[in-house]
Protein backbone atom coordinates (compact mmCIF):
# COMPACT_ATOMS: atom_id res chain seq x y z
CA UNK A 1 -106.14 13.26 -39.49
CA UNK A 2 -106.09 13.97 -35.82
CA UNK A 3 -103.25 12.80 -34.32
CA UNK A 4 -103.17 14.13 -30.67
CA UNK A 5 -105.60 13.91 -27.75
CA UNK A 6 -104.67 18.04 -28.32
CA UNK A 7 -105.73 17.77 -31.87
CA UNK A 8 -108.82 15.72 -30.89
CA UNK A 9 -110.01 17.40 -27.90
CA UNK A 10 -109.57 20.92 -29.85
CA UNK A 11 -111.96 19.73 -32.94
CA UNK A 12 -114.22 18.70 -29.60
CA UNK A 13 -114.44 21.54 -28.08
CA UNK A 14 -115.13 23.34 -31.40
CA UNK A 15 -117.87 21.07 -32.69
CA UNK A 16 -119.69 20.92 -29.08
CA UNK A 17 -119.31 25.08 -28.86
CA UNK A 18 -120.88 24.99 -32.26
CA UNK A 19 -123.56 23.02 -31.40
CA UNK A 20 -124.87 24.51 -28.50
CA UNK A 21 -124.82 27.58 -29.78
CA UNK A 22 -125.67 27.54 -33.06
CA UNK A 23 -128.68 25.09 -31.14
CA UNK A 24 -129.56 28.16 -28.99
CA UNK A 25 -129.19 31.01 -31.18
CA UNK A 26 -131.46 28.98 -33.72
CA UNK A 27 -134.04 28.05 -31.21
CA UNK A 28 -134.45 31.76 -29.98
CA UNK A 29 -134.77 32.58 -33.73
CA UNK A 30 -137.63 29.69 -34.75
CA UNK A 31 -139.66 29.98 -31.70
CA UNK A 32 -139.50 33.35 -31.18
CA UNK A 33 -141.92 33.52 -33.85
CA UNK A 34 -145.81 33.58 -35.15
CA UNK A 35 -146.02 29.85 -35.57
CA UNK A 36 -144.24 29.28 -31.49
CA UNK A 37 -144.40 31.52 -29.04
CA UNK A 38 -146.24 34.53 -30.32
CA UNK A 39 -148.92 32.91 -31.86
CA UNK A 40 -151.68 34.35 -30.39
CA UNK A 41 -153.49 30.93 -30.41
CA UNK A 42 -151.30 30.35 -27.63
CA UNK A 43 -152.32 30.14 -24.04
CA UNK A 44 -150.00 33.09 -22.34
CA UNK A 45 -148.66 30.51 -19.63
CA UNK A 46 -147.39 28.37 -22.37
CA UNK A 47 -145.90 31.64 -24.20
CA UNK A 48 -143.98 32.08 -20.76
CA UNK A 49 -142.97 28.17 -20.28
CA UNK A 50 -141.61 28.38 -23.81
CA UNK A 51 -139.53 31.74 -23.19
CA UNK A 52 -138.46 29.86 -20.36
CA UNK A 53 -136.98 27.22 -21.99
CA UNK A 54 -135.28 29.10 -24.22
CA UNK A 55 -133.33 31.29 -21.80
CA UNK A 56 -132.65 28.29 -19.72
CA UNK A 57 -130.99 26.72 -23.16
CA UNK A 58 -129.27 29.82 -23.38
CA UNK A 59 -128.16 29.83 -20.01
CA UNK A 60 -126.87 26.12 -19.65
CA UNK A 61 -125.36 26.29 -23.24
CA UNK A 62 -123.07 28.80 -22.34
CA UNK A 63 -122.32 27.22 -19.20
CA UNK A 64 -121.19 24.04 -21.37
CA UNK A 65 -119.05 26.71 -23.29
CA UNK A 66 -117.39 28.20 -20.50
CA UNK A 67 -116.45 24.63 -18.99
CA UNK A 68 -115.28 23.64 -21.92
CA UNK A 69 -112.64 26.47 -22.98
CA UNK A 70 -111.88 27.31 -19.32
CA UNK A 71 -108.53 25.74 -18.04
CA UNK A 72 -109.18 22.23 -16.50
CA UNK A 73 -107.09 19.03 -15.67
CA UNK A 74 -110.03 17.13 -17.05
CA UNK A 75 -111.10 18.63 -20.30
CA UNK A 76 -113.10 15.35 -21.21
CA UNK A 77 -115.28 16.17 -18.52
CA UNK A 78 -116.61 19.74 -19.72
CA UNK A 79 -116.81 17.53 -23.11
CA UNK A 80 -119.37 15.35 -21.85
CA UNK A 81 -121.05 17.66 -19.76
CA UNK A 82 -122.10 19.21 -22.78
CA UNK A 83 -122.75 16.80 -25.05
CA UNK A 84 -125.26 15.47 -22.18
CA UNK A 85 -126.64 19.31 -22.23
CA UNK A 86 -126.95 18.55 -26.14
CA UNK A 87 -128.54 15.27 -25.70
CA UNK A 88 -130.93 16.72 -22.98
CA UNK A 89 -132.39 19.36 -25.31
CA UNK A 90 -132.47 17.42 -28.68
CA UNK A 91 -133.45 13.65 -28.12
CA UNK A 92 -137.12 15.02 -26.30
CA UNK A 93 -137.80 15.96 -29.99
CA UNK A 94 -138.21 12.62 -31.09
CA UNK A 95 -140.56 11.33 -28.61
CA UNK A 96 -142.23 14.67 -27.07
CA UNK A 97 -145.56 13.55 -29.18
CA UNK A 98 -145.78 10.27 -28.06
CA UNK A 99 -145.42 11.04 -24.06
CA UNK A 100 -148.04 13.87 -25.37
CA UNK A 101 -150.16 13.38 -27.83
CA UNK A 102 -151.40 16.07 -28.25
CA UNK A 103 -148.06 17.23 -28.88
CA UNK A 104 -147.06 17.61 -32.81
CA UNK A 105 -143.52 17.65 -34.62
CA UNK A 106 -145.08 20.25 -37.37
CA UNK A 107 -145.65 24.19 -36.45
CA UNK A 108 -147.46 24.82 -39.39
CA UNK A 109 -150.99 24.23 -40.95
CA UNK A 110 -151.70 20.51 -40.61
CA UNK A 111 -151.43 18.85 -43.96
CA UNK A 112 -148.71 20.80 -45.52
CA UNK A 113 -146.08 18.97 -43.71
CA UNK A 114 -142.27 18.96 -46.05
CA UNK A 115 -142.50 15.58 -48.20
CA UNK A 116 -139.37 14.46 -49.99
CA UNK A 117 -140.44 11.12 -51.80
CA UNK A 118 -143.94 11.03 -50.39
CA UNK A 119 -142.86 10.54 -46.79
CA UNK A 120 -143.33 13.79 -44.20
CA UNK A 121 -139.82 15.22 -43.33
CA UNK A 122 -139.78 17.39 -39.85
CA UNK A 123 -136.77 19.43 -40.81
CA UNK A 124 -137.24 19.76 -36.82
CA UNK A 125 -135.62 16.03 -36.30
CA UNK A 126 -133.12 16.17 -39.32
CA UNK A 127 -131.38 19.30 -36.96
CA UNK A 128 -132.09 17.65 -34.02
CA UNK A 129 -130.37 14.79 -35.60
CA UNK A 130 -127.36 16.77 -36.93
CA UNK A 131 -127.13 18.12 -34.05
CA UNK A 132 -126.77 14.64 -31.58
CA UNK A 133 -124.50 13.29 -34.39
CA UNK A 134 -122.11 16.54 -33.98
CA UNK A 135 -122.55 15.30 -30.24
CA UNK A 136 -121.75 12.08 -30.70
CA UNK A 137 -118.96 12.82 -32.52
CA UNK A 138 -116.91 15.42 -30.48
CA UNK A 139 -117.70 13.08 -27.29
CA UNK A 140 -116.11 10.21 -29.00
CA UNK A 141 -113.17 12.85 -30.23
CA UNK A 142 -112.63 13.03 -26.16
CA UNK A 143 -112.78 9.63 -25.17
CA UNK A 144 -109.11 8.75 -25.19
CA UNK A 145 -108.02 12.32 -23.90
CA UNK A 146 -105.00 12.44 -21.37
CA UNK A 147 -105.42 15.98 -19.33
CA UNK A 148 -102.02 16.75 -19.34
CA UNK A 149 -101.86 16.77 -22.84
CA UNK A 150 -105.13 18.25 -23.54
């Protein structure tokens, strides 16, 4: 059990470092693909948008690192700075096709969507999920976190 805002604020800083950039690392290595950015179906102005966006994760998620392990009298805050990087990459996911519908979840050939148990699974929302619930978690973990102890 954690028993000090140290302790607490430690696992925190872990999980969030984890998350963004495990979250960039395996964004660069999905889309950076045949079925994202070079599939030649692609218009080349969306190929650059999408490279983009992934060097702009890259770039802001180890910004959110750096706060976060650098010395500070208010380690919450680099906590929740990047869990609010996290939650400004990964919650789009689950409404991007609704705001656009022309917008889908799947990269692959329509129809062979993942099914577990007959329903479609978008193993693109069960990260994206993980990933906010990590968040969730290590901003909670900070919550209750005196600097001078942290």
């Amino acid at each position: 059990m954690l028993h000090t805002a140290k302790e607490q604020m430690r696992v925190a800083r872990m999980l969030m470092t984890a998350v963004l950039v495990v979250g960039s690392l395996l964004s660069f290595v999905l889309d950076w693909s045949g079925n994202h950015l070079l599939n030649p179906l692609w218009h080349a102005h969306a190929r650059f948008h999408g490279a983009l966006l992934l060097f702009f994760l890259a770039g802001v998620s180890l910004t959110g690192v750096w706060l976060m392990w650098r010395r500070s009298l208010e380690p919450a805050v680099a906590i929740w700075v990047a869990g609010l990087v996290s939650i400004a990459y990964w919650t789009p996911l689950f409404y991007v096709p609704f705001a656009l519908p022309s917008a889908s979840w799947w990269a692959g050939t329509p129809g062979s969507e993942l099914r577990l148990g007959g329903t479609i699974v978008y193993p693109n929302l069960v990260v994206a999920g993980l990933f906010l619930g990590i968040t969730g978690v290590a901003m909670w973990l900070s919550r209750r976190t005196d600097p001078l102890e942290a």
